[in-house]
Protein backbone atom coordinates (compact mmCIF):
# COMPACT_ATOMS: atom_id res chain seq x y z
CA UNK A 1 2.55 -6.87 -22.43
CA UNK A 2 2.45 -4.69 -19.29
CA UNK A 3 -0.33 -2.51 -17.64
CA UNK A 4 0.99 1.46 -17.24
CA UNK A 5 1.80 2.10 -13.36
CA UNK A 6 -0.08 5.29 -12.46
CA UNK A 7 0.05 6.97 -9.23
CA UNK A 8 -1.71 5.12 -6.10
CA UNK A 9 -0.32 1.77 -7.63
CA UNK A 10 0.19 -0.45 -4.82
CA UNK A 11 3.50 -1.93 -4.07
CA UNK A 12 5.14 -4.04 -2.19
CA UNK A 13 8.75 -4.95 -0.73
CA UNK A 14 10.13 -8.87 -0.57
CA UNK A 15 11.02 -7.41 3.93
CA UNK A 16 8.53 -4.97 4.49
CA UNK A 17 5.27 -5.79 6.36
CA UNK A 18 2.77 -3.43 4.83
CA UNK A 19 2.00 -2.66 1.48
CA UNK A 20 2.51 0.71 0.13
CA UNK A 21 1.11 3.51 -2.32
CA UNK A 22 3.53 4.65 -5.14
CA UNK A 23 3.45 8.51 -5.38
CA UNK A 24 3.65 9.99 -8.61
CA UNK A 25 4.21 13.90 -8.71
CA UNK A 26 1.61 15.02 -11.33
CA UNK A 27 3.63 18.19 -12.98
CA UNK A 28 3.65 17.95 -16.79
CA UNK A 29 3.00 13.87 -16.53
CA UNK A 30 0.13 12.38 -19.09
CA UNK A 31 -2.62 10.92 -17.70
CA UNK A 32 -3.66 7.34 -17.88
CA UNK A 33 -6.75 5.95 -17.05
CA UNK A 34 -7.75 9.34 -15.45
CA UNK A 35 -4.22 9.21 -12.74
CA UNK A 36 -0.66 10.64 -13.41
CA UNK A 37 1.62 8.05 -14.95
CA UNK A 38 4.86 6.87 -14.21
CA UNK A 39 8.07 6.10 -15.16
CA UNK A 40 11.24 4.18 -14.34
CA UNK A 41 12.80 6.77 -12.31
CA UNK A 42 9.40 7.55 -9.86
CA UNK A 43 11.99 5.60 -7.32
CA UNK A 44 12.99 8.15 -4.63
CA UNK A 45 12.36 7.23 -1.36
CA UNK A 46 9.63 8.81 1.11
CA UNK A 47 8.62 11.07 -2.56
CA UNK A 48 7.64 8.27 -4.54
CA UNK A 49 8.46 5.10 -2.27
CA UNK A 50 6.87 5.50 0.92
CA UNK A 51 7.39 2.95 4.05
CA UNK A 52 6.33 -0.21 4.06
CA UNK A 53 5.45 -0.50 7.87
CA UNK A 54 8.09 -2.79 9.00
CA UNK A 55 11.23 -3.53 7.76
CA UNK A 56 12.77 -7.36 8.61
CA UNK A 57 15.90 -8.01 7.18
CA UNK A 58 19.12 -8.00 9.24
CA UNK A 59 20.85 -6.15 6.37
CA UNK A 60 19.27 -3.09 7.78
CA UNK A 61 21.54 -2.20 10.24
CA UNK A 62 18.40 -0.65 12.83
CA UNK A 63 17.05 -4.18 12.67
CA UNK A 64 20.08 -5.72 13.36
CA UNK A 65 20.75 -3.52 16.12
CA UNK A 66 17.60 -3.78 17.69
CA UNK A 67 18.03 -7.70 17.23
CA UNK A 68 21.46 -7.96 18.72
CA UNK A 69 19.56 -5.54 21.41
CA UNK A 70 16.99 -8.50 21.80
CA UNK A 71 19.51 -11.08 22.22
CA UNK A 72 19.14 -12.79 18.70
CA UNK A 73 15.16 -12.44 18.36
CA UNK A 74 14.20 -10.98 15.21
CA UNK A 75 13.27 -7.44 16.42
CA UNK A 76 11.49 -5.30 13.16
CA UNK A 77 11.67 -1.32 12.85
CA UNK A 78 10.34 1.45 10.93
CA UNK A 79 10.66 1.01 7.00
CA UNK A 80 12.92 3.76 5.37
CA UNK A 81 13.30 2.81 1.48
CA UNK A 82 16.73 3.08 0.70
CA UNK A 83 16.15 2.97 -3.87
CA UNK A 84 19.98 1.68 -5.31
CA UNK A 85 18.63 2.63 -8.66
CA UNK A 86 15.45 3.34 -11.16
CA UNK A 87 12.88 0.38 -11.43
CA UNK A 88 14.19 -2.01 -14.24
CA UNK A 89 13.26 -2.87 -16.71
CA UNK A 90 10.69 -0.62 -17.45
CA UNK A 91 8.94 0.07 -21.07
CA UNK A 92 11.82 1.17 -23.90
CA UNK A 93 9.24 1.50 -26.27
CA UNK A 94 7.02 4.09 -24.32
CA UNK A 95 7.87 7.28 -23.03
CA UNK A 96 6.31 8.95 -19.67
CA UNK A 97 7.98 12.65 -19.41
CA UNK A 98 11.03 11.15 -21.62
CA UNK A 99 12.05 8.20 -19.67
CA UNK A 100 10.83 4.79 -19.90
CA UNK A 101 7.23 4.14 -18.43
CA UNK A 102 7.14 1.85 -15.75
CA UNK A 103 5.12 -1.38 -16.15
CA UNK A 104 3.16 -3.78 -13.64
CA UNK A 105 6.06 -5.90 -14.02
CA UNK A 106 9.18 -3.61 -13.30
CA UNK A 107 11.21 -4.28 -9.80
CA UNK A 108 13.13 -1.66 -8.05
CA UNK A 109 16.11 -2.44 -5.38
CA UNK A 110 16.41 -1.51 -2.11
CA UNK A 111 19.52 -1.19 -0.48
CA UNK A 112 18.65 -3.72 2.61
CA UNK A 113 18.53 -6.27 -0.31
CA UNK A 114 14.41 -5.90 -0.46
CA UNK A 115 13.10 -6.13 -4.06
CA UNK A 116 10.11 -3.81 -4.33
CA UNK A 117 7.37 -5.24 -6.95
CA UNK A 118 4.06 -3.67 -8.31
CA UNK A 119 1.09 -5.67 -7.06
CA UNK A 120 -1.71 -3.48 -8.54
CA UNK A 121 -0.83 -1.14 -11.38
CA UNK A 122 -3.51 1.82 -10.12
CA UNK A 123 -5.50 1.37 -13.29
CA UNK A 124 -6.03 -1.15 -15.93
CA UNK A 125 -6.55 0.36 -19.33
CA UNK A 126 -4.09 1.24 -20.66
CA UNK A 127 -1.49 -1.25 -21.75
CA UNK A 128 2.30 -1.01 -22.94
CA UNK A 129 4.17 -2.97 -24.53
């Protein structure tokens, strides 16, 4: 059993350097444990996904430029979330505006190859299954 993601849930991504705080746009969303819930597809980037500080992997092609740049030393830049897709899996069984409500444990894809994981729901009351 998850914990309902509201917004100021704190996230993180597998090449940023900073954590981040999900946004959650609080027209016509229910509210759980006093904050705007969210669902699977709170996933666009700078709206819902801000930065993450730094962003490391070579599959980002400003880091690799700056790194060829730097002669092969590992040279980090800004964090721009690029979101392939909504978080997955999310919670079939609960509904947050009519999509899926998105759990503690859902994961959402960045296109650098960065998985982006929940590492403190917001609130901790309410549970879904």
């Amino acid at each position: 059993m998850g914990v309902q993601v509201v917004a100021t849930a704190m996230m993180t991504c597998s090449f940023g350097v900073a954590p981040s705080a999900l946004v959650v746009i609080p027209a016509g969303r229910p509210l759980a444990g006093g904050l705007p819930a969210a669902n699977i597809t709170d996933m666009a980037p700078i709206v819902n996904i801000p930065p993450f500080g730094m962003c490391t992997t070579l599959s980002n092609p400003t880091v690799a430029s700056a790194t060829a740049a730097a002669l092969g030393v590992l040279t980090p830049m800004p964090c721009v979330p690029v979101t392939t897709g909504p978080w997955v899996p999310g919670c079939a069984t609960v509904l947050v505006s009519g999509m899926p409500a998105l759990n503690n444990s859902s994961k959402c894809m960045c296109a650098w190859g960065g998985v982006i994981s929940i590492t403190n729901p917001g609130q901790t009351t309410t549970m879904v299954p």
